[in-house]
N, C-alpha and C. Protein backbone atom coordinates (compact mmCIF):
# COMPACT_ATOMS: atom_id res chain seq x y z
N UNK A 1 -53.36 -20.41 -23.41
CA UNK A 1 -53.31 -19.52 -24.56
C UNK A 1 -51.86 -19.36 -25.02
N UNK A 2 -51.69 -19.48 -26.22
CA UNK A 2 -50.07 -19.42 -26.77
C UNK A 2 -50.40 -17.98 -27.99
N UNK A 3 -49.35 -17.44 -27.55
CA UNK A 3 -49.22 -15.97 -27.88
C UNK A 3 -48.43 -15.68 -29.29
N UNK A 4 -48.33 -15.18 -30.09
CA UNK A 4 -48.01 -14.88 -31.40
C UNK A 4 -46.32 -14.19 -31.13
N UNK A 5 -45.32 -14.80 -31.10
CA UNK A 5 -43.77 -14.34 -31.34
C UNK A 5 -43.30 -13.58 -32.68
N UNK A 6 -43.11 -12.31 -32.60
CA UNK A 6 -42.68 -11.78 -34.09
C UNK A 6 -41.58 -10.92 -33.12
N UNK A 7 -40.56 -10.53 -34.55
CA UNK A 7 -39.37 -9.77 -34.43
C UNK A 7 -39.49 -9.07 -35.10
N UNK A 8 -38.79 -8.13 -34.57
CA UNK A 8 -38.95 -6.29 -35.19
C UNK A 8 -37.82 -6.67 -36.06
N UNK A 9 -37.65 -6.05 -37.41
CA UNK A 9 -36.54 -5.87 -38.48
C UNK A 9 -35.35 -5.62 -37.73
N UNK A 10 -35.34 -4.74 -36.44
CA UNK A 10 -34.04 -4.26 -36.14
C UNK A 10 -33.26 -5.69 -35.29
N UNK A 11 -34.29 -6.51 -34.86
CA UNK A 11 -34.08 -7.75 -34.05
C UNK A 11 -33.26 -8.56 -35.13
N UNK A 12 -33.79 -8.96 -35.94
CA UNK A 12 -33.36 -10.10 -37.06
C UNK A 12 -31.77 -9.52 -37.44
N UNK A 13 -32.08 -8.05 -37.89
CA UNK A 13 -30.58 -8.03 -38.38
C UNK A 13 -29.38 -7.58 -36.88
N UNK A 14 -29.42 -7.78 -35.67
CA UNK A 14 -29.04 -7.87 -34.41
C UNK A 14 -28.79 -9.22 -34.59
N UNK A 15 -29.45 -10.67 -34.89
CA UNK A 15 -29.13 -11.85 -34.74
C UNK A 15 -28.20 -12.12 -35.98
N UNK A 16 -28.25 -11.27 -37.18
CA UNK A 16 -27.28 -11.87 -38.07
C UNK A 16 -26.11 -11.00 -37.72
N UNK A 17 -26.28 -9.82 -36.91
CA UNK A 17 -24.80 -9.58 -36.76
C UNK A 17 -23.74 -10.31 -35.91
N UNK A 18 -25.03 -10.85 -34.62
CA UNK A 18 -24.09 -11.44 -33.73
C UNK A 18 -23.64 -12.65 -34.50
N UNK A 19 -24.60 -13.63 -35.35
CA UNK A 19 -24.14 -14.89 -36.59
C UNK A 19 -22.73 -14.31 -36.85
N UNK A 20 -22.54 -13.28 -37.70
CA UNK A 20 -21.40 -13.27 -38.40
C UNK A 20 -20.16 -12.80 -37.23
N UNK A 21 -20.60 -11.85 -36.36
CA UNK A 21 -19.40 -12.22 -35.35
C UNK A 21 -18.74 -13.26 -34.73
N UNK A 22 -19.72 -14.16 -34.60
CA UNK A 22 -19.72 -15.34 -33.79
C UNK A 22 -18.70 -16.77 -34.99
N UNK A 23 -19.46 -16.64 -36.01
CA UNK A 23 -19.06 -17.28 -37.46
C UNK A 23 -17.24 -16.93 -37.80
N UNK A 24 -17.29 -15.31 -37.19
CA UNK A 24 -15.57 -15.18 -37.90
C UNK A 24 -14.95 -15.26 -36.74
N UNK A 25 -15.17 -15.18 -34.83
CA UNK A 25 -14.61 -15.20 -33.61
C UNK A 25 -14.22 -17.07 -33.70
N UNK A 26 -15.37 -18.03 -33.98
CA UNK A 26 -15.05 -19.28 -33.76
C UNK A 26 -15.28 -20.45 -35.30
N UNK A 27 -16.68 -20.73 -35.25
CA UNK A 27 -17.16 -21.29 -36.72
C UNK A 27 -18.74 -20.99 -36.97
N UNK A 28 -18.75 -20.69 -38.63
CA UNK A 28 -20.61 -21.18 -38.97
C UNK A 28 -21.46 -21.65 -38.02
N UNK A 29 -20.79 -22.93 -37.85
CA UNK A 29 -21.80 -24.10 -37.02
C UNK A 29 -21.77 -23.52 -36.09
N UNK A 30 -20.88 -23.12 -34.98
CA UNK A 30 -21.15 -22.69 -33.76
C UNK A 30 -22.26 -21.10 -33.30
N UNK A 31 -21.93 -20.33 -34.51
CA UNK A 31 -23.05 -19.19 -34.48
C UNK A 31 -24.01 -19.76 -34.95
N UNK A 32 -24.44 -20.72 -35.67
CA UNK A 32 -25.74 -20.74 -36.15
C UNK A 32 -26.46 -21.57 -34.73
N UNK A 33 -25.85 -22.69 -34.28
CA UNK A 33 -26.21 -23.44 -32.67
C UNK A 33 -26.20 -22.05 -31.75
N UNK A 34 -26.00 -20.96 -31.90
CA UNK A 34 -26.28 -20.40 -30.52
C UNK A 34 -27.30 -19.17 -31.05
N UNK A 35 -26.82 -18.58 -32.26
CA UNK A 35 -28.34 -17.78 -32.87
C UNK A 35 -29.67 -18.42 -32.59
N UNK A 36 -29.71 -19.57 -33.28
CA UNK A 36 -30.61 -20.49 -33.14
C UNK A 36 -31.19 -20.85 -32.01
N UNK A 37 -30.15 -21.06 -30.63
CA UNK A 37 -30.99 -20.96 -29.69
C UNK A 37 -31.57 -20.30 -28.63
N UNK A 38 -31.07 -18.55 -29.32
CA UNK A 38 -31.41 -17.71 -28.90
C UNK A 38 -33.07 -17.08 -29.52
N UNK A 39 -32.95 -17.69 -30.67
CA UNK A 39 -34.23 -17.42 -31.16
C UNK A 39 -35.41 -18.34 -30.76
N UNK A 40 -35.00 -19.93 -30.84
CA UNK A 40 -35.94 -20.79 -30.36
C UNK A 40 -36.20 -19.88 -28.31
N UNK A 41 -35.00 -19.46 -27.77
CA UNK A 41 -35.76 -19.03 -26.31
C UNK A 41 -36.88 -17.91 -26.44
N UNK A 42 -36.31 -16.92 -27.29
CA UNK A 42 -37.65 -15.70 -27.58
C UNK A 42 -39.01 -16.76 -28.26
N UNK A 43 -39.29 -17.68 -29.14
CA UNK A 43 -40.08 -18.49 -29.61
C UNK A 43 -41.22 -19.22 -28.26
N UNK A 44 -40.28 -19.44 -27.21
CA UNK A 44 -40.68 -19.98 -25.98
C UNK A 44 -41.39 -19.15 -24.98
N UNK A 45 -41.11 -17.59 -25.62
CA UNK A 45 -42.17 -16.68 -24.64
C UNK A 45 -43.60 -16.66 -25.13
N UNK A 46 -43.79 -17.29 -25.87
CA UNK A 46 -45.56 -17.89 -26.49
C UNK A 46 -45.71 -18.57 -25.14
N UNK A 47 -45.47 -19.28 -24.43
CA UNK A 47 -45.93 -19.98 -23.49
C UNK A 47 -46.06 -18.72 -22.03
N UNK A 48 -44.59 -18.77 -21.86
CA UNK A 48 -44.66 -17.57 -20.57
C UNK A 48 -44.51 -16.48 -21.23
N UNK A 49 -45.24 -15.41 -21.76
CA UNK A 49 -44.62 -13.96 -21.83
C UNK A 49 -44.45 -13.05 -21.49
N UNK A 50 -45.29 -13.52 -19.78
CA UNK A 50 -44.23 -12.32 -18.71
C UNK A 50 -43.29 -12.16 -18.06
N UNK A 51 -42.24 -13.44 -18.48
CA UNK A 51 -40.96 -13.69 -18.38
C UNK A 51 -40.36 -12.36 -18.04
N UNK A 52 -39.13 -12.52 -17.49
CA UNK A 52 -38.17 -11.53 -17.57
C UNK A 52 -38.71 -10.22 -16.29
N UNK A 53 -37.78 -9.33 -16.87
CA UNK A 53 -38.32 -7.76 -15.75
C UNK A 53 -38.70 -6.59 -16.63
N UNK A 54 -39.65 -5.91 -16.09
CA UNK A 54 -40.71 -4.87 -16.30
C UNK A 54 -39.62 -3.80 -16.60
N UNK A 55 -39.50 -3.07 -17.93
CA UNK A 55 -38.65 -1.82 -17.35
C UNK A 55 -39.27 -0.69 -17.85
N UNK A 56 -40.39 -0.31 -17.65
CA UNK A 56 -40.95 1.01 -18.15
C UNK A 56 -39.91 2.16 -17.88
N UNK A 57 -39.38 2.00 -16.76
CA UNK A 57 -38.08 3.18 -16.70
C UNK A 57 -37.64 3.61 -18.22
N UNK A 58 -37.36 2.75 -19.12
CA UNK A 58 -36.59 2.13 -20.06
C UNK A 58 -37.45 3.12 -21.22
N UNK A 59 -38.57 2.34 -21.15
CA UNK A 59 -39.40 2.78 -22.32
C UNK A 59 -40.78 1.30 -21.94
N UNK A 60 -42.38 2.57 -22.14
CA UNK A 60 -43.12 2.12 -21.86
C UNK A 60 -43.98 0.38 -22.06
N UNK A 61 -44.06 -0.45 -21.32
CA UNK A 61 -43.97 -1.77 -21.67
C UNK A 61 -43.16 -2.51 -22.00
N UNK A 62 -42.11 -1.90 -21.77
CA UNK A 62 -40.99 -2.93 -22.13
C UNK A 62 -40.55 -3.97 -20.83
N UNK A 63 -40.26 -5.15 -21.13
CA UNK A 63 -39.81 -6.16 -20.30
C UNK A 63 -38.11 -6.70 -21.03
N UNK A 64 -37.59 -7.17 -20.26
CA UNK A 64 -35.78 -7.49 -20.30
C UNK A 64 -35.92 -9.15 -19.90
N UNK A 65 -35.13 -10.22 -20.87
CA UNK A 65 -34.98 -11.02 -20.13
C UNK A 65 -32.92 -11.62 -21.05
N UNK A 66 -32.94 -12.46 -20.33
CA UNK A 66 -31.16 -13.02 -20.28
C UNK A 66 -31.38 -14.39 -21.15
N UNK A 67 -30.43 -14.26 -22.08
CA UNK A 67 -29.99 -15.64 -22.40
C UNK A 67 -28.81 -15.37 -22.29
N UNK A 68 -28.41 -17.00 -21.16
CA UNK A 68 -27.15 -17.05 -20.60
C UNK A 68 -25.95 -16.36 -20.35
N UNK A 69 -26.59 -15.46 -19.67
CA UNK A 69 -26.09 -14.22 -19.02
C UNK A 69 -25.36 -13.13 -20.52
N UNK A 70 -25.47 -13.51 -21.61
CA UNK A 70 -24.71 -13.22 -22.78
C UNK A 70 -25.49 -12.18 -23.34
N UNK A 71 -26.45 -12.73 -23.30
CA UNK A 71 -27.25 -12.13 -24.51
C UNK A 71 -28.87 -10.96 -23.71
N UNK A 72 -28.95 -9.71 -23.78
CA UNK A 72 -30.31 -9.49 -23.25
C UNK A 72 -31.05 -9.30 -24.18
N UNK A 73 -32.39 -9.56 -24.26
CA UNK A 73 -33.60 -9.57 -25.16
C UNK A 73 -34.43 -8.62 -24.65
N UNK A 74 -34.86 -8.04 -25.77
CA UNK A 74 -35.91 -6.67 -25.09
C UNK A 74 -37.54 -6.77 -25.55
N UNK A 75 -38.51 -7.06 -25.51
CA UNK A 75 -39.30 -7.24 -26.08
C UNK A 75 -40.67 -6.20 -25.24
N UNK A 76 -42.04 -6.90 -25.76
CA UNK A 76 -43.18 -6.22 -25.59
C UNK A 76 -44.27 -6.71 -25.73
N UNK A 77 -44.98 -7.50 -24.83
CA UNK A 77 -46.49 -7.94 -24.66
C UNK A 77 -47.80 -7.21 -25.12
N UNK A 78 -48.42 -7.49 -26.03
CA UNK A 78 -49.23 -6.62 -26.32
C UNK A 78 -50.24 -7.47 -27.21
N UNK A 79 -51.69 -7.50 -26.15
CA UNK A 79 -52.56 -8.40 -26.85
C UNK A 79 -51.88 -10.12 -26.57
N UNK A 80 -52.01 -10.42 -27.90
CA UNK A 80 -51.84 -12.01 -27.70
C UNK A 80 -50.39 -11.89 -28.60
N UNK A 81 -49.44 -11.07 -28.21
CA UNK A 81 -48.59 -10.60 -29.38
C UNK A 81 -47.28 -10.46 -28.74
N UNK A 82 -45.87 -11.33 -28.51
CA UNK A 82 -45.25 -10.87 -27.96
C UNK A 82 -44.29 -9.74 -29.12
N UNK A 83 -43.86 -8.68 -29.23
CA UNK A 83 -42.64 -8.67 -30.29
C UNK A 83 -41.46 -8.55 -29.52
N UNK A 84 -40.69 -9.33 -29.92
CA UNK A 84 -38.71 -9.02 -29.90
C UNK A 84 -38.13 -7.74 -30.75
N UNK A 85 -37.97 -6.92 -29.31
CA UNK A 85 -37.40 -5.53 -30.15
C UNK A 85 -36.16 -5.41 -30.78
N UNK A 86 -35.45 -6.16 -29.64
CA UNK A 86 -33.32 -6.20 -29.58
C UNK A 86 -33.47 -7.58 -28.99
N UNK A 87 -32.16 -7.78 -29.65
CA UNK A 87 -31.31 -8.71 -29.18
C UNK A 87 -29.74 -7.98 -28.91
N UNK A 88 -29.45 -7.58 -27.88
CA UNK A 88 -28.30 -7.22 -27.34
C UNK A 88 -27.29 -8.09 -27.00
N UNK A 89 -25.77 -8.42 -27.36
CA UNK A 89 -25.04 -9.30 -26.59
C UNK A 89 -23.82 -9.14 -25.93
N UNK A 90 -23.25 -9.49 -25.41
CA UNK A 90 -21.79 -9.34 -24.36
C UNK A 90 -22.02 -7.66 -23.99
N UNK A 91 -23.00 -7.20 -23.22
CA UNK A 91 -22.93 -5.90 -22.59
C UNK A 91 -23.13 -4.26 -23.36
N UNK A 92 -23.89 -4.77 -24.48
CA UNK A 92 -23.93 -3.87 -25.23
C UNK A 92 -25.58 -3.26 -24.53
N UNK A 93 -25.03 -1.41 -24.83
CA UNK A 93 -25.68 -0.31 -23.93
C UNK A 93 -27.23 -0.30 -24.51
N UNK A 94 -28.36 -1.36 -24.32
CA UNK A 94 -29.52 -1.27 -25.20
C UNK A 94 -30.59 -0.14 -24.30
N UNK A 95 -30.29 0.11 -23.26
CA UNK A 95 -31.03 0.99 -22.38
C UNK A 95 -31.06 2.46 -23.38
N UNK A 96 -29.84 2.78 -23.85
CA UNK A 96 -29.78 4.04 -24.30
C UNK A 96 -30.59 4.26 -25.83
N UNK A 97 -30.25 3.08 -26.58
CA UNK A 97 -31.10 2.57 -27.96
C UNK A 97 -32.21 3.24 -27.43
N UNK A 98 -32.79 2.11 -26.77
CA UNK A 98 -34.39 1.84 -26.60
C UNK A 98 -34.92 3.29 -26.19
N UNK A 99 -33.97 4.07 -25.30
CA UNK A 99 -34.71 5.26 -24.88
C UNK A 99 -34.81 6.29 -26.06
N UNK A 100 -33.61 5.96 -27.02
CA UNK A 100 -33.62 6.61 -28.32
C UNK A 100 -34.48 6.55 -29.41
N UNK A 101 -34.85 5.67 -29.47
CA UNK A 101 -36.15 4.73 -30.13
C UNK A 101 -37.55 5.26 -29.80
N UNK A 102 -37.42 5.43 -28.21
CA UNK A 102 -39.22 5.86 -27.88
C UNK A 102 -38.44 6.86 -28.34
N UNK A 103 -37.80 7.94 -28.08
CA UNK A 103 -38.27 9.50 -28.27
C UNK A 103 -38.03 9.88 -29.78
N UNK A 104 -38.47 8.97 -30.59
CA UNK A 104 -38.42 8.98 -32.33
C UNK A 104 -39.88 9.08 -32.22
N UNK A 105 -40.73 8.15 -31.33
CA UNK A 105 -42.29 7.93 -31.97
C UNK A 105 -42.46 9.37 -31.37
């Protein structure tokens, strides 16, 4: 069974920020090769999507996984449905977001 990959609005514009950091730190080409293959890895949790670690601590159903140690991805299994909540990178505090986030709903 291959599972349906969507990104939350707040995800997409998280990948164009890290693009344009990445775009003015080195070049275009080089943020778009690593955006890109940060998105094709979230694309790849259609296959496994219980990848990663469980962090209900966090906020309920949520799972954490790593691209290359750089980047953490936060997402959520649900149904045949994975969604990508965050894309977090170089150590940025997404624990506190996310807990900020549930206590909005």
């Amino acid at each position: 069974m291959l599972y349906r990959v969507v990104f939350a609005p707040e995800a997409g514009e998280q990948l164009l920020e890290l693009y344009r950091f990445i775009a003015v730190a080195a070049t275009p080409d080089i943020a778009a090769t690593y955006t890109d293959a940060i998105i094709a890895y979230c694309e790849s949790l259609q296959q496994f999507p219980m990848r990663g670690t469980r962090r209900d601590d966090v906020r309920k159903g949520l799972r954490i996984t790593h691209y290359k140690k750089r980047a953490v991805i936060a997402f959520a299994v649900e149904g045949d449905c994975v969604s990508i909540i965050g894309v977090y990178y170089g150590g940025q505090d997404y624990e506190t977001v996310l807990h900020e986030d549930d206590n909005d709903l």
